[in-house]
Protein backbone atom coordinates (compact mmCIF):
# COMPACT_ATOMS: atom_id res chain seq x y z
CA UNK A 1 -11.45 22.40 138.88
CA UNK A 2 -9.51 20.13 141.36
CA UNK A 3 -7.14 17.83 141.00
CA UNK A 4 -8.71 14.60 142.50
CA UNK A 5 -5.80 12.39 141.73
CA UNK A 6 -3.60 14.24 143.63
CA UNK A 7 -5.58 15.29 146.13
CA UNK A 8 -6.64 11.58 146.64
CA UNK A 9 -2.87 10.90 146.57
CA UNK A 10 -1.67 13.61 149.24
CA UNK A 11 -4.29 12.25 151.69
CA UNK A 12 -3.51 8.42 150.80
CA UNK A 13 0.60 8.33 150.71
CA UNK A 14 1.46 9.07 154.06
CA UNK A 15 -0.93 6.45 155.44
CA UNK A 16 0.76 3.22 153.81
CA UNK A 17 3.46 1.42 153.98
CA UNK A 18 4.54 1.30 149.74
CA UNK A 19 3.49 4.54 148.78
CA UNK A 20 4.37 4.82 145.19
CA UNK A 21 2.30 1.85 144.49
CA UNK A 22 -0.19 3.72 145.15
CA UNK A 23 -2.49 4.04 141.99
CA UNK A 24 -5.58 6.26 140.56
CA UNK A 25 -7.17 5.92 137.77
CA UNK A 26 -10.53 8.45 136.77
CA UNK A 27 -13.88 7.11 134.29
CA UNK A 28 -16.70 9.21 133.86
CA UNK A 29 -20.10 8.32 133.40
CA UNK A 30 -23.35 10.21 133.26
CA UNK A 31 -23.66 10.39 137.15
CA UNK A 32 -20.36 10.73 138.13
CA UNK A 33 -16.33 10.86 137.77
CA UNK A 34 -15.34 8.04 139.66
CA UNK A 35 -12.19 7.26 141.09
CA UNK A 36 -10.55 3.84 141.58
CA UNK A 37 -7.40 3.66 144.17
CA UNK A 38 -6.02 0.81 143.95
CA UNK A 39 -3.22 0.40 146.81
CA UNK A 40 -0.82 -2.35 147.39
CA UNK A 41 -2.41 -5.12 149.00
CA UNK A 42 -0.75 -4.91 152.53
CA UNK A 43 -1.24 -1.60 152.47
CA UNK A 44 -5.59 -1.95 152.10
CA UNK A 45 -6.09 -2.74 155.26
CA UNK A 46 -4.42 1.06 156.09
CA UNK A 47 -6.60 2.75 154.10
CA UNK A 48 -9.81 1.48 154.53
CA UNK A 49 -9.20 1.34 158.68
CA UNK A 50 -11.02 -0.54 161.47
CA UNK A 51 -14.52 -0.42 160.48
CA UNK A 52 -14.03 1.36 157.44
CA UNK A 53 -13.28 4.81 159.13
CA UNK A 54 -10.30 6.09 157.85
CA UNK A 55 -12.19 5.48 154.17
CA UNK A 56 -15.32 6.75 155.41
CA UNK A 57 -13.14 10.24 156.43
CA UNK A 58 -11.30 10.25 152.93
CA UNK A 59 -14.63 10.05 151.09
CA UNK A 60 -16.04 12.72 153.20
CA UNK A 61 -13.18 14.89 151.94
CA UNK A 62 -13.22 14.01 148.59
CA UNK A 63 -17.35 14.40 148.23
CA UNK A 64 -16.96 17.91 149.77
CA UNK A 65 -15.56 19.45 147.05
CA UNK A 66 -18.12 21.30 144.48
CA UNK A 67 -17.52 19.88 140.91
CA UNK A 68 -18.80 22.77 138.11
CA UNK A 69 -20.25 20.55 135.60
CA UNK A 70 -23.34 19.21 138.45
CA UNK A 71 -21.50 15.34 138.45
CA UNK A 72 -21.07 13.68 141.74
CA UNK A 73 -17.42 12.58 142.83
CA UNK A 74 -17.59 8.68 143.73
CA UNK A 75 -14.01 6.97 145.46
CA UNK A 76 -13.77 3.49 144.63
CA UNK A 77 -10.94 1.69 147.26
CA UNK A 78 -9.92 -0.97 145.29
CA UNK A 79 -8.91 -4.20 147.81
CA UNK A 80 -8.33 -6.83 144.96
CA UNK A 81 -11.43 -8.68 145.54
């Protein structure tokens, strides 16, 4: 199986400015294995883009890759609201 976090991490660490605040952290439930990224608060604005592209294109990554056990991959972009 993949490694989400650091797949999620490769993609997300070259984008901001404080990369190794850069935190992921994985629950499961019966849908899904969600992932919450919680970057450093200057550094939100980077990875969610204008209009929400460059998050859009990271989710489209991330929900492309088969998981064996049938659950659905779900990215949660933390922005400390």
């Amino acid at each position: 199986m993949v490694n989400f976090d650091n797949l999620i991490t490769t993609i997300i660490k070259p984008l901001v400015k404080f990369p190794d605040d850069v935190q992921i952290r994985h629950q499961e439930t019966n849908e899904f294995h969600e992932y919450i990224l919680t970057p450093n608060p200057q550094d939100v604005g980077r990875v969610i883009g204008k209009r929400g592209r460059v998050a859009q294109t990271i989710r489209a990554i991330v929900y492309s890759i088969h998981v064996p056990d049938n659950k659905r991959v779900k990215l949660i972009i933390d922005d400390g609201k």
